[in-house]
Protein backbone atom coordinates (compact mmCIF):
# COMPACT_ATOMS: atom_id res chain seq x y z
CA UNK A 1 -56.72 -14.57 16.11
CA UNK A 2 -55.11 -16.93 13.72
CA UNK A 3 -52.40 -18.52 14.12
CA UNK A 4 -49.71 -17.03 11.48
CA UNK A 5 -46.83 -17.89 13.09
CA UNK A 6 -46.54 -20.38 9.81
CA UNK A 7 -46.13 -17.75 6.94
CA UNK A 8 -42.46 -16.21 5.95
CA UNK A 9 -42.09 -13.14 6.57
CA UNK A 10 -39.83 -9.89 7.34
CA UNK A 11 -38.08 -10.23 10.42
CA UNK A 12 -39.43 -6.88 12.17
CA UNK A 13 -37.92 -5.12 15.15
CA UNK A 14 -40.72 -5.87 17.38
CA UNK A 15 -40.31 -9.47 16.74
CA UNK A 16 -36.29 -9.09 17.00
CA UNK A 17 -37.05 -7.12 20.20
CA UNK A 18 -39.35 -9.85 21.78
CA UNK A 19 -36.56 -12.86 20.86
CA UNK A 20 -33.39 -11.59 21.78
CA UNK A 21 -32.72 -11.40 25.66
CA UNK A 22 -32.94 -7.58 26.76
CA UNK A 23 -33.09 -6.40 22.75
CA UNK A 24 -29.63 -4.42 22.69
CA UNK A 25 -28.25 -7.05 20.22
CA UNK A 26 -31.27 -6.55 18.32
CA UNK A 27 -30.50 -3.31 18.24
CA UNK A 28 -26.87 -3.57 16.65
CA UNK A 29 -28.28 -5.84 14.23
CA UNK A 30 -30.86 -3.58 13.23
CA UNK A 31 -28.37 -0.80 12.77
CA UNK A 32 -25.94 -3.10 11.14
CA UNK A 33 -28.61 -4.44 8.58
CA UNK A 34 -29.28 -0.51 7.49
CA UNK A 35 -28.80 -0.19 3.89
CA UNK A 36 -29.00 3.28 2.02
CA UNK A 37 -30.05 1.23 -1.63
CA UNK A 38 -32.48 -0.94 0.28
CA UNK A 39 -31.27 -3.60 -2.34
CA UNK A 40 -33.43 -5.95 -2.31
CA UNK A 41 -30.97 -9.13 -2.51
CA UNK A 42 -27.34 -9.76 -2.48
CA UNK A 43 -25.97 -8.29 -5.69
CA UNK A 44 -23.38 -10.01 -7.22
CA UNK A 45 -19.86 -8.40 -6.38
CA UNK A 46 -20.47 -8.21 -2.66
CA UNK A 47 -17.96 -11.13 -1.89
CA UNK A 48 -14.41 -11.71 -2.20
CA UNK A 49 -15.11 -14.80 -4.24
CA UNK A 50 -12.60 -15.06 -7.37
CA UNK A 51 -14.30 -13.45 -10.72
CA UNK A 52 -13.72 -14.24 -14.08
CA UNK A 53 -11.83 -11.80 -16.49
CA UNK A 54 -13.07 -10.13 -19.33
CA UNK A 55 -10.00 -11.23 -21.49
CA UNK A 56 -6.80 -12.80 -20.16
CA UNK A 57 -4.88 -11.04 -17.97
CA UNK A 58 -1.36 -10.28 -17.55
CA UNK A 59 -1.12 -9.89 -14.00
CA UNK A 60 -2.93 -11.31 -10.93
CA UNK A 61 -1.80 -8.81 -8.27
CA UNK A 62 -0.85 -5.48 -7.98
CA UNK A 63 1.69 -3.72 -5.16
CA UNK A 64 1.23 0.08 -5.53
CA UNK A 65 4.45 2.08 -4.15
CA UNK A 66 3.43 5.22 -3.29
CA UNK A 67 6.02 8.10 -2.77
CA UNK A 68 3.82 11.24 -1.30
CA UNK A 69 4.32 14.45 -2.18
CA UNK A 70 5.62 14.39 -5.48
CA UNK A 71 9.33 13.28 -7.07
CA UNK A 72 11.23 15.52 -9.02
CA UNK A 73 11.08 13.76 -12.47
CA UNK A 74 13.96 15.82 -13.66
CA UNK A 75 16.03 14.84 -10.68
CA UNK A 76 15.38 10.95 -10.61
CA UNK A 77 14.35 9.50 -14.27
CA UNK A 78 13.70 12.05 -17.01
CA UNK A 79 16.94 13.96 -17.72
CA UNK A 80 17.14 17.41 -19.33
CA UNK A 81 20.74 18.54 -20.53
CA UNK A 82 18.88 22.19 -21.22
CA UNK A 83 18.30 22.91 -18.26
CA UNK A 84 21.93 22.53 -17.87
CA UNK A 85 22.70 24.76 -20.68
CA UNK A 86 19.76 27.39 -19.36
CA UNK A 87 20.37 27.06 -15.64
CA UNK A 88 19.43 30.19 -13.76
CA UNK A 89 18.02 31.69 -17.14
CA UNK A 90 14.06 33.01 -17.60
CA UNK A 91 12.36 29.39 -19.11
CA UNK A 92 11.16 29.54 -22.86
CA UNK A 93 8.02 28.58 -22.11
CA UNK A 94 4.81 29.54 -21.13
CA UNK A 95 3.86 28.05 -17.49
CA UNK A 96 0.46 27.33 -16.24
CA UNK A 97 -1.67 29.91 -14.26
CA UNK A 98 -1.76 27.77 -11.81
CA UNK A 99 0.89 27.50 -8.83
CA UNK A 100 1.48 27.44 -5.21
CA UNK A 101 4.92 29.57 -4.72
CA UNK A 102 6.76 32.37 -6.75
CA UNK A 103 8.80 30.66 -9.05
CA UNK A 104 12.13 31.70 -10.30
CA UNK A 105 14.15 30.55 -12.73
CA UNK A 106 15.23 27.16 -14.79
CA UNK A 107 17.35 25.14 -12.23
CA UNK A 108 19.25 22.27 -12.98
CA UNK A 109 19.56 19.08 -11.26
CA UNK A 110 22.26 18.64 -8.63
CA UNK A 111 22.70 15.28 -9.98
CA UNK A 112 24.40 13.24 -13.05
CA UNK A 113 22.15 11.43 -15.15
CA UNK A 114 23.99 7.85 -16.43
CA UNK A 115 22.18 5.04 -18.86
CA UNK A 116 21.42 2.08 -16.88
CA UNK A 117 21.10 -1.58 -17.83
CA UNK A 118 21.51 -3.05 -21.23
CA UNK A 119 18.44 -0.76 -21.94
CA UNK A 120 20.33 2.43 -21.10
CA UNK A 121 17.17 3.65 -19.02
CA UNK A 122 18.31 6.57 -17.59
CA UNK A 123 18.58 7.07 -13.56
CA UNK A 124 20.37 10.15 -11.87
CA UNK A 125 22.82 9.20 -9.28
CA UNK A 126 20.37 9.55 -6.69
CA UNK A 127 19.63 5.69 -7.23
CA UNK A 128 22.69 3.51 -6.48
CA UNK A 129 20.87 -0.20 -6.27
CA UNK A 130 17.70 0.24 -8.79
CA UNK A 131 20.21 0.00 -11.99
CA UNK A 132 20.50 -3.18 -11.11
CA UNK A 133 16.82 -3.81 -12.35
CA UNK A 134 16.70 -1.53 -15.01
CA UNK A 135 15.80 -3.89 -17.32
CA UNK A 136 12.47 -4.66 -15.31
CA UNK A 137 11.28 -1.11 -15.81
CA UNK A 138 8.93 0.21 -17.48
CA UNK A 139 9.43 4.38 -17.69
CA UNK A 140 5.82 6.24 -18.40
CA UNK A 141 7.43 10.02 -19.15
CA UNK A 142 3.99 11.52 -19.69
CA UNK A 143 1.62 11.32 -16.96
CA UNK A 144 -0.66 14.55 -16.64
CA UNK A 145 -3.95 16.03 -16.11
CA UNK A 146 -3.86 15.87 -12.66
CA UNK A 147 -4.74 18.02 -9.79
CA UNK A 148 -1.74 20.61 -8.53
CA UNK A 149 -2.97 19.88 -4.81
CA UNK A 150 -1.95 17.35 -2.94
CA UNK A 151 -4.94 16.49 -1.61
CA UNK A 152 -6.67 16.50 -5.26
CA UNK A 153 -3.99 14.77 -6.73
CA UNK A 154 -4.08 12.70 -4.79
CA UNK A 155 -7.48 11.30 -4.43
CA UNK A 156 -7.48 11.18 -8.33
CA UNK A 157 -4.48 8.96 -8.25
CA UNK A 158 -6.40 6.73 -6.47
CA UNK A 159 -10.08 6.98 -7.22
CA UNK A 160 -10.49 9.25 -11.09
CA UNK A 161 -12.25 12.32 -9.23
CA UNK A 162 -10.92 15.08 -7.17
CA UNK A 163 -14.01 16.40 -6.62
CA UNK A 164 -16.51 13.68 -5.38
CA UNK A 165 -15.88 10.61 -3.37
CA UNK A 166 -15.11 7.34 -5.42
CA UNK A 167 -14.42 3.88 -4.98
CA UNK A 168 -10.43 3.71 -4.70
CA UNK A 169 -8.46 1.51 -7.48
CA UNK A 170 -7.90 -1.27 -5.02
CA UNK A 171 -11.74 -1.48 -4.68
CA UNK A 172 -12.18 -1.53 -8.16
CA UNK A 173 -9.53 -4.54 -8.52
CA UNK A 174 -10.78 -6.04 -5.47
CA UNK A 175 -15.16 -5.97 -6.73
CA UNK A 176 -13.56 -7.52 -10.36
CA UNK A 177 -11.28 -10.10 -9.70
CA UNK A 178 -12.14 -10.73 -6.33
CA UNK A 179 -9.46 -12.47 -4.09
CA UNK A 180 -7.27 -15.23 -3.80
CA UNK A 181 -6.82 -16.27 -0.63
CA UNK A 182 -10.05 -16.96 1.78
CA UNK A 183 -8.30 -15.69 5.09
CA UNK A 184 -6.90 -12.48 3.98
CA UNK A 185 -8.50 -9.58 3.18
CA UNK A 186 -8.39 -8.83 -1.04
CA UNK A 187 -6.72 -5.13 -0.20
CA UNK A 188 -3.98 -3.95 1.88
CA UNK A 189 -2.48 -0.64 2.54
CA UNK A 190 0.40 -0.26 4.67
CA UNK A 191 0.94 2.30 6.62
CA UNK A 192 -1.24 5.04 4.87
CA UNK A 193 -1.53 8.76 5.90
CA UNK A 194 -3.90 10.14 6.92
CA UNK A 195 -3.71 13.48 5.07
CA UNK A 196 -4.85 14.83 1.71
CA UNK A 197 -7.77 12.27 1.30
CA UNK A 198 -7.20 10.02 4.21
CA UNK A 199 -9.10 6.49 4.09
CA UNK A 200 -11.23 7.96 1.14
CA UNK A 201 -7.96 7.11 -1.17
CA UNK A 202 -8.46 3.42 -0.23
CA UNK A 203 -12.34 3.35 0.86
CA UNK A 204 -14.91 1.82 -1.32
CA UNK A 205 -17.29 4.30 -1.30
CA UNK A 206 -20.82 2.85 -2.86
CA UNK A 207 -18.99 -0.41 -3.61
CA UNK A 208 -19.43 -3.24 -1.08
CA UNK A 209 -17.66 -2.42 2.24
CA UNK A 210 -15.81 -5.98 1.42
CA UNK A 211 -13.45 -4.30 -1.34
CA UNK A 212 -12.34 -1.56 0.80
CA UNK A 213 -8.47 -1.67 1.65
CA UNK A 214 -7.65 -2.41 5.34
CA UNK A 215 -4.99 -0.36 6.80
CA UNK A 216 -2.11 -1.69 8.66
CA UNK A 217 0.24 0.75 10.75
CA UNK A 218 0.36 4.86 10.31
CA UNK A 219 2.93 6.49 8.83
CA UNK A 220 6.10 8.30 11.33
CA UNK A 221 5.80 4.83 13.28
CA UNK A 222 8.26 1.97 13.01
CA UNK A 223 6.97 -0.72 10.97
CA UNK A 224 7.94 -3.44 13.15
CA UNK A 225 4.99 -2.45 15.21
CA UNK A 226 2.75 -3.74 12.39
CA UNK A 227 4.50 -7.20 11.74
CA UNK A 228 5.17 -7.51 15.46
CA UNK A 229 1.24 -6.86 16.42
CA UNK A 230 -0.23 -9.31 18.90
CA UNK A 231 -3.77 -10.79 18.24
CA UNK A 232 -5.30 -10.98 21.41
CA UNK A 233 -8.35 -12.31 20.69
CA UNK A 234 -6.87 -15.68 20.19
CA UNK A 235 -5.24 -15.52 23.58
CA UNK A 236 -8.36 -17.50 25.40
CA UNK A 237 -9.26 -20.60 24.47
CA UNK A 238 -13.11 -20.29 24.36
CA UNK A 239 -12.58 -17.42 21.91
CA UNK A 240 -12.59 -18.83 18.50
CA UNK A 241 -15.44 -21.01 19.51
CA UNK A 242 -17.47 -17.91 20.97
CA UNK A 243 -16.70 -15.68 18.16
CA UNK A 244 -18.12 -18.98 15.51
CA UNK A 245 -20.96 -18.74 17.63
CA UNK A 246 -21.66 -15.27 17.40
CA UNK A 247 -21.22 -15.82 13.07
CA UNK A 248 -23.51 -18.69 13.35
CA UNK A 249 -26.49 -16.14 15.17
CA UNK A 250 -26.09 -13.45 13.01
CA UNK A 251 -26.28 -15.19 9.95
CA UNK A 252 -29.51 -17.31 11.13
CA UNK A 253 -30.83 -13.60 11.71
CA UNK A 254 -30.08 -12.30 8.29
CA UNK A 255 -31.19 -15.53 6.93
CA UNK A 256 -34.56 -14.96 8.54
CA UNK A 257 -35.25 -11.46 6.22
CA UNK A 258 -37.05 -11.01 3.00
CA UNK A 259 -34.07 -10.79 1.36
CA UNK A 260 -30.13 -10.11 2.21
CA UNK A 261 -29.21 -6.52 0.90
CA UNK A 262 -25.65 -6.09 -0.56
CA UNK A 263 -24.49 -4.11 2.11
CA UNK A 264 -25.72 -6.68 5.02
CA UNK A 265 -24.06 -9.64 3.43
CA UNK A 266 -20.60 -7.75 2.60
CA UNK A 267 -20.70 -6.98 6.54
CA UNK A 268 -21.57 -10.36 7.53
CA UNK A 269 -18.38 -11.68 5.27
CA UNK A 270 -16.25 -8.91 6.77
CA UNK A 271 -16.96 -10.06 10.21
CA UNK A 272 -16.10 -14.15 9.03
CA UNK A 273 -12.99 -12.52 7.15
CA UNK A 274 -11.95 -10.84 10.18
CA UNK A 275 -12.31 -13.98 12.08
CA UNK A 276 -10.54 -15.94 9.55
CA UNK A 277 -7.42 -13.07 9.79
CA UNK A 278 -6.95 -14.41 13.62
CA UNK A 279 -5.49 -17.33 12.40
CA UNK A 280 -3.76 -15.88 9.04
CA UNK A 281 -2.70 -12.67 9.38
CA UNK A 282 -0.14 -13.70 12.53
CA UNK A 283 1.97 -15.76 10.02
CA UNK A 284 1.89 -13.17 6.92
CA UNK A 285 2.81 -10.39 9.19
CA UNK A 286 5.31 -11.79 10.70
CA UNK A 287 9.28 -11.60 8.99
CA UNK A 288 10.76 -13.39 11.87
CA UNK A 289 11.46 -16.97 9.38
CA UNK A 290 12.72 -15.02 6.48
CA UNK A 291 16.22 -15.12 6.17
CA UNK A 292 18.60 -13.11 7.09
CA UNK A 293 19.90 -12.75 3.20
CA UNK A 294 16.31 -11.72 2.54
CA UNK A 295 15.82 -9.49 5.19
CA UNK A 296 18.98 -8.06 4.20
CA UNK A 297 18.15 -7.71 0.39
CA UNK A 298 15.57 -5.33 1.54
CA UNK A 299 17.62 -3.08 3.89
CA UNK A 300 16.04 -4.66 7.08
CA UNK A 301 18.23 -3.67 10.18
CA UNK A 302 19.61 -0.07 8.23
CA UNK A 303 19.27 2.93 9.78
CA UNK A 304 17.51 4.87 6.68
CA UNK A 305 15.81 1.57 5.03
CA UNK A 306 14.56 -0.51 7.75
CA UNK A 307 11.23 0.83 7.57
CA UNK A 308 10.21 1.07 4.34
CA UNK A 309 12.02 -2.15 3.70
CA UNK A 310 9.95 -3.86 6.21
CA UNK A 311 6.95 -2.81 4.02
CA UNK A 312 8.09 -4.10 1.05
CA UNK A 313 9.02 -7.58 2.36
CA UNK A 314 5.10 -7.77 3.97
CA UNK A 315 3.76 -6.90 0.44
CA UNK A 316 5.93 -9.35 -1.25
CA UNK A 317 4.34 -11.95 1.74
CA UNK A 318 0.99 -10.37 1.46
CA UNK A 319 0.61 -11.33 -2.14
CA UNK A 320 2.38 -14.47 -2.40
CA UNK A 321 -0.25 -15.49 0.22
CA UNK A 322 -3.08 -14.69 -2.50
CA UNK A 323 -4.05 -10.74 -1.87
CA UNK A 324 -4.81 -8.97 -4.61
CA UNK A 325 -3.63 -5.36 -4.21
CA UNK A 326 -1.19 -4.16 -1.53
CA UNK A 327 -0.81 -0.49 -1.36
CA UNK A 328 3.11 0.68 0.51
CA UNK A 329 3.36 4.12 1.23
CA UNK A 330 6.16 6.17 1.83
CA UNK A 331 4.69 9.13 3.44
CA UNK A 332 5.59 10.89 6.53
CA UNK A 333 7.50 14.08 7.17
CA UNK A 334 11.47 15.01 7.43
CA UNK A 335 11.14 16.89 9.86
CA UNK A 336 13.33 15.02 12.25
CA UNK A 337 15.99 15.51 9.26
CA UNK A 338 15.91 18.87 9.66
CA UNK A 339 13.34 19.43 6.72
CA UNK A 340 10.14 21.95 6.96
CA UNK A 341 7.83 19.56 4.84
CA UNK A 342 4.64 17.55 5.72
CA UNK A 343 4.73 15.29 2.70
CA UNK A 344 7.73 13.21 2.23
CA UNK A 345 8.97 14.33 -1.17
CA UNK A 346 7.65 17.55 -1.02
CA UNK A 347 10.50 19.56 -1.53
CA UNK A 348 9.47 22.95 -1.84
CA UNK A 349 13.03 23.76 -0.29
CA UNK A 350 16.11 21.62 0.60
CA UNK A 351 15.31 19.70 -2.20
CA UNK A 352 18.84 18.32 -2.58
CA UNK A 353 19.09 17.03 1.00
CA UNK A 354 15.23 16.07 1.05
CA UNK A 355 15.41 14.10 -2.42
CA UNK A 356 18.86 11.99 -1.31
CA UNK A 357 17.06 11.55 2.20
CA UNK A 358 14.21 10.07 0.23
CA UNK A 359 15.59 8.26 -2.05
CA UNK A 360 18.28 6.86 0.29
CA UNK A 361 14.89 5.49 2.26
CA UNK A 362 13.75 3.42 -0.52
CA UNK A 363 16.32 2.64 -3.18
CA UNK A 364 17.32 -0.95 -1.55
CA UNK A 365 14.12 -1.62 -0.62
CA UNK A 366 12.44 -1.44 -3.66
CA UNK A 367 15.04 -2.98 -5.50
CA UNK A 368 14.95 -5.97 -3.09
CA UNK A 369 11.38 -6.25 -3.85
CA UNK A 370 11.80 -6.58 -7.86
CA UNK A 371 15.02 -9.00 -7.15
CA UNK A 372 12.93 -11.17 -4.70
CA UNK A 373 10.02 -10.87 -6.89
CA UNK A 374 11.61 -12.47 -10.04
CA UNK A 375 13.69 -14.82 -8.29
CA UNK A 376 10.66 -16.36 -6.60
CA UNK A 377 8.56 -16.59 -10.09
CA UNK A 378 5.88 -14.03 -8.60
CA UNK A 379 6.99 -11.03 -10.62
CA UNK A 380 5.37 -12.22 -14.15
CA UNK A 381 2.57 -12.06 -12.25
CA UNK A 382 2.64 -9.11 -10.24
CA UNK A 383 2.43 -6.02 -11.22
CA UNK A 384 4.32 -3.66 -9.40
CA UNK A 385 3.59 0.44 -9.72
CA UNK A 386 5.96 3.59 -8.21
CA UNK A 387 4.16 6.82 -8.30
CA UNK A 388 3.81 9.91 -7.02
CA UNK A 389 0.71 12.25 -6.99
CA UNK A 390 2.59 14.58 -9.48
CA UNK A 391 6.01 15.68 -10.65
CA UNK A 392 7.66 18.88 -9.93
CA UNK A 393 8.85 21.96 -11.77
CA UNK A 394 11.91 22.39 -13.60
CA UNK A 395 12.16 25.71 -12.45
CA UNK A 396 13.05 26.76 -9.26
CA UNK A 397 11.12 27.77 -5.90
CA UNK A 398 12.71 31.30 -4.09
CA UNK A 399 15.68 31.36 -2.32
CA UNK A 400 19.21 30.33 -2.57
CA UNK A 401 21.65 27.62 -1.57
CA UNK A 402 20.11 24.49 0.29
CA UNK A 403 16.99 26.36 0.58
CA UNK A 404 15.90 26.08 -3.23
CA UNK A 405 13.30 23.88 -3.96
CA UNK A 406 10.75 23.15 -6.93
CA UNK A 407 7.23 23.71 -6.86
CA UNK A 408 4.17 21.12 -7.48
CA UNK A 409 4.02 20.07 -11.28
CA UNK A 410 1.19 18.14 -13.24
CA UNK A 411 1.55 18.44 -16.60
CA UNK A 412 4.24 15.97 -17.50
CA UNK A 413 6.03 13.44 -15.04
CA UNK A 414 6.89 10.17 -14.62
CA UNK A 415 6.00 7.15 -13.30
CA UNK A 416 6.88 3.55 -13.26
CA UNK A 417 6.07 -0.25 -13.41
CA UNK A 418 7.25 -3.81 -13.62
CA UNK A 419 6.50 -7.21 -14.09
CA UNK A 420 2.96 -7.93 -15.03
CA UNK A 421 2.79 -8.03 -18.77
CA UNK A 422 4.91 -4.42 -19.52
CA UNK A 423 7.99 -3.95 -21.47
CA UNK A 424 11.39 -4.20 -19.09
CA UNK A 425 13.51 -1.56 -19.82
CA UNK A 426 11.73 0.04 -21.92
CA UNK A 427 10.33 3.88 -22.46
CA UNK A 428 7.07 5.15 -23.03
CA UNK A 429 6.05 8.81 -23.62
CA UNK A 430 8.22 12.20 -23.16
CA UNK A 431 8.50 15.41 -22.61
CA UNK A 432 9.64 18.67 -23.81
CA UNK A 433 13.76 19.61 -23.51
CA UNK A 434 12.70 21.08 -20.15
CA UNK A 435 10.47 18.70 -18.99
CA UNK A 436 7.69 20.75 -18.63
CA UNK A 437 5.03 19.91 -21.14
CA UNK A 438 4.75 16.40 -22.10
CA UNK A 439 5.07 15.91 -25.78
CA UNK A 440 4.74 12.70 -27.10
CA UNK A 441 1.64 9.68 -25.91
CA UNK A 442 -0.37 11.84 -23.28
CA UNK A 443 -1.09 9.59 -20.01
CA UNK A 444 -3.45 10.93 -18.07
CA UNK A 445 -4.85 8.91 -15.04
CA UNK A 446 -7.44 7.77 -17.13
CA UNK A 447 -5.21 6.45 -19.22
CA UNK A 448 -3.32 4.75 -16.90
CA UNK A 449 -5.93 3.60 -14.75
CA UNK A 450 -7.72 2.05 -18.10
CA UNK A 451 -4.03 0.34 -18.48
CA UNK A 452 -3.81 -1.08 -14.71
CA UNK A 453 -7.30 -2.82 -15.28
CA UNK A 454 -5.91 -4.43 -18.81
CA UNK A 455 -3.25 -5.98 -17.52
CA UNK A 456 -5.66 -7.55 -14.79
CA UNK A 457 -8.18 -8.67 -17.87
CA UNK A 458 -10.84 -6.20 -17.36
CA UNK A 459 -12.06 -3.81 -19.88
CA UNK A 460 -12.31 -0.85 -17.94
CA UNK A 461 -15.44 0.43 -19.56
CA UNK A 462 -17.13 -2.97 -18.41
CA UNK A 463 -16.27 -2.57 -15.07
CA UNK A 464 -19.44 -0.91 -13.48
CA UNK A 465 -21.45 -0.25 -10.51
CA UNK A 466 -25.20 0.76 -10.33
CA UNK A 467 -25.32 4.08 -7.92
CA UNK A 468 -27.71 7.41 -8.08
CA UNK A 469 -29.72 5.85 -11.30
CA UNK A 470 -26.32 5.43 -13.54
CA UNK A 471 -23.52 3.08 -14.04
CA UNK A 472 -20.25 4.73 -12.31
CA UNK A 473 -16.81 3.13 -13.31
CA UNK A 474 -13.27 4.03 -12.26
CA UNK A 475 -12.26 5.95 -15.61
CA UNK A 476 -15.46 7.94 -15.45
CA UNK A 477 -16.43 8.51 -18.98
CA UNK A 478 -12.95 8.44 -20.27
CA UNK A 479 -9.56 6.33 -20.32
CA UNK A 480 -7.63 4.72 -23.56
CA UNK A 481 -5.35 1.28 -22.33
CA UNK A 482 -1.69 2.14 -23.68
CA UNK A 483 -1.25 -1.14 -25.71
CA UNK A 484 1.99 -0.14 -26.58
CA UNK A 485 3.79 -0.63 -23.09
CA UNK A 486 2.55 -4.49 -22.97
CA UNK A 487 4.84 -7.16 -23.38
């Protein structure tokens, strides 16, 4: 036989088999290297490596606060003196087909609505420390067309479909702009639930496994366990030396193939990202050198706000250290308050109690965020989003006394955001006297999805992905950027 030994070629299992020791790292390898495209070289995307714009952008980063389970719009930022006037009274209206509970009458809100700021955005008194930033805000009155599930709603909050799996909005950021810092992964959600979705509402899907978010901590746990976590794998010495080593093989191995698929090479960068972290992530995670003014600006050390607070301060650390989305959650249950609910604003009853629970939770915190943001010149650049998956009816649930509730609502609510190229203190969209039908410039999540990716500097119908023989992107076939809320 000739010799062909000479000639480039596939590396094939047998031959991985007959040069690796007993074959079991082979093995991995092998199964590692499996690609369901069978792309037939690295595809541009499938890095963290920064990525031009389309046009210029507004904002660089993104911190996504997410309040599950849906705030009352008519209790916290969209005020409705008629349901004042009505309360207890059969609503005007026609309501959808669609609900989860028997619903009674128009209720009115247990709270006072007052103007805030030299804007006069209106705030009920449920938030004592975010008037201080009214100015920063940005209201959105008319979200809709969303799902009345939570889980639904929630996966098309963060991914356009609640039918199919998608890449999540952090992916999509992540695969455009790529990331800033080298050490860091390009998205991070803290503490995420589990429920209604689960990792799909920050997965990648057929997008690079790079761009998915990484999760730190689970929700009903104290946050300190997250910036508290020990890294044991830089404990030995030899470590960091064994774990290059390992790197080094595996990429020699992949080098050695016809061709590096997409899905092999985003692996191969997770693995160096991951060691890269070892060093990084100890210091970003870590709130032990901020000061005590800072930690107290956030509500670190209070009984309701330490938590959530500690969140917010790691975002605010996460992205001045260069990552591109960071995803806080405040999810959980109140159950330990003496609330029936799995979702934290989910106030089918006790929504008085539940709401000023809530509310109490994250008022400071996410004030000290905005305050810390601007006075450390990272809020021009950062855009900074508070949403839930839907609002809630401004009629009530059955029952009486604390027990009343509201049910789930999607066809008019609000949302918020700040810093990043939008209008401080200003107003965008409404809805009816009875906040139940939104009126005046529609947002659906189209919409506002197309928005988020404008004020990064991509044109949302640019941003694609080749999958299943057609070009997917995060608004689907729809979307329209609201130019009007841009600074």
């Amino acid at each position: 036989m000739s010799d062909n030994s000479h000639v480039a070629c596939p590396l094939t299992r047998r031959t991985l088999l007959n040069r690796m020791a007993l074959g079991f790292g082979g093995l991995a390898l092998q199964a590692m290297n499996w690609d369901r495209d069978a792309v037939a070289e690295t595809v541009p995307g499938s890095s963290l490596e920064p990525r031009a714009t389309h046009f210029r952008p507004r904002a660089k980063n993104i911190i996504f606060l997410f309040m599950q389970g849906g705030v009352s719009h008519v209790d916290t930022f969209d005020p409705k003196p008629a349901l004042d006037r009505y309360h207890g009274q059969e609503p005007p209206f026609q309501r959808t087909r669609v609900k989860f509970a028997k619903r009674g009458n128009l209720l009115k809100s247990p709270w006072k609505f007052r103007p805030t700021g030299e804007s006069g955005i209106p705030m009920s008194s449920l938030w004592q420390h975010l008037p201080k930033v009214a100015d920063e805000l940005c209201m959105v009155h008319s979200v809709c067309d969303t799902n009345v599930a939570h889980g639904g709603a929630t996966m098309k909050l963060f991914t356009g479909s609640d039918l199919f799996v998608r890449p999540s909005l952090g992916a999509w950021v992540s695969y455009g702009l790529g990331n800033e810092s080298d050490s860091l992964p390009s998205y991070i959600n803290i503490c995420p639930s589990s429920i209604h979705g689960g990792v799909n509402n920050w997965g990648s899907a057929f997008l690079p496994s790079i761009h998915q978010g990484v999760a730190l901590g689970t929700p009903g746990y104290p946050n300190a366990k997250v910036d508290k976590a020990q890294f044991k794998y830089m404990k030995a010495d030899r470590q960091p030396r064994l774990q290059r080593m390992q790197l080094e093989l595996m990429q020699k191995l992949s080098e050695q193939q016809a061709g590096q698929t997409a899905e092999q090479a985003a692996r191969l960068q997770s693995f160096e990202l991951a060691f890269r972290m070892q060093m990084a992530a100890p210091e970003a995670l870590t709130i032990k050198n901020e000061s005590r003014a800072t930690q107290n600006l956030y509500g670190i050390g209070g009984k309701e706000t330490d938590d959530f607070g500690r969140q917010c301060l790691l975002a605010r650390r996460l992205v001045e250290r260069g990552v591109r989305f960071v995803q806080v959650n405040h999810a959980g249950s109140l159950k330990s308050h003496g609330i029936p609910t799995n979702e934290q604003w989910d106030q089918h009853s006790y929504l008085e109690k539940g709401h000023a629970i809530n509310a109490l939770q994250v008022d400071q915190p996410i004030t000290g965020l905005l305050q810390d943001l601007k006075a450390r010149g990272l809020l021009d650049d950062t855009l900074v989003i508070w949403a839930g998956e839907f609002g809630r009816t401004p009629t009530s649930q059955a029952g009486t006394g604390q027990h009343i509730g509201r049910d789930h609502h999607t066809d008019g609510f609000t949302i918020w955001m700040a810093g990043g190229g939008v209008k401080g203190g200003f107003r965008y969209g409404a809805t009816d006297d009875f906040g139940y039908y939104t009126i005046q410039d529609r947002m659906t999540l189209h919409d506002m999805h197309a928005t988020i990716l404008h004020l990064l500097g991509l044109d949302h119908t640019q941003l694609t992905w080749h999958y299943a023989s057609r070009d997917f992107r995060l608004t689907d076939v729809y979307g329209n950027v609201a130019h009007s809320i841009m600074a």
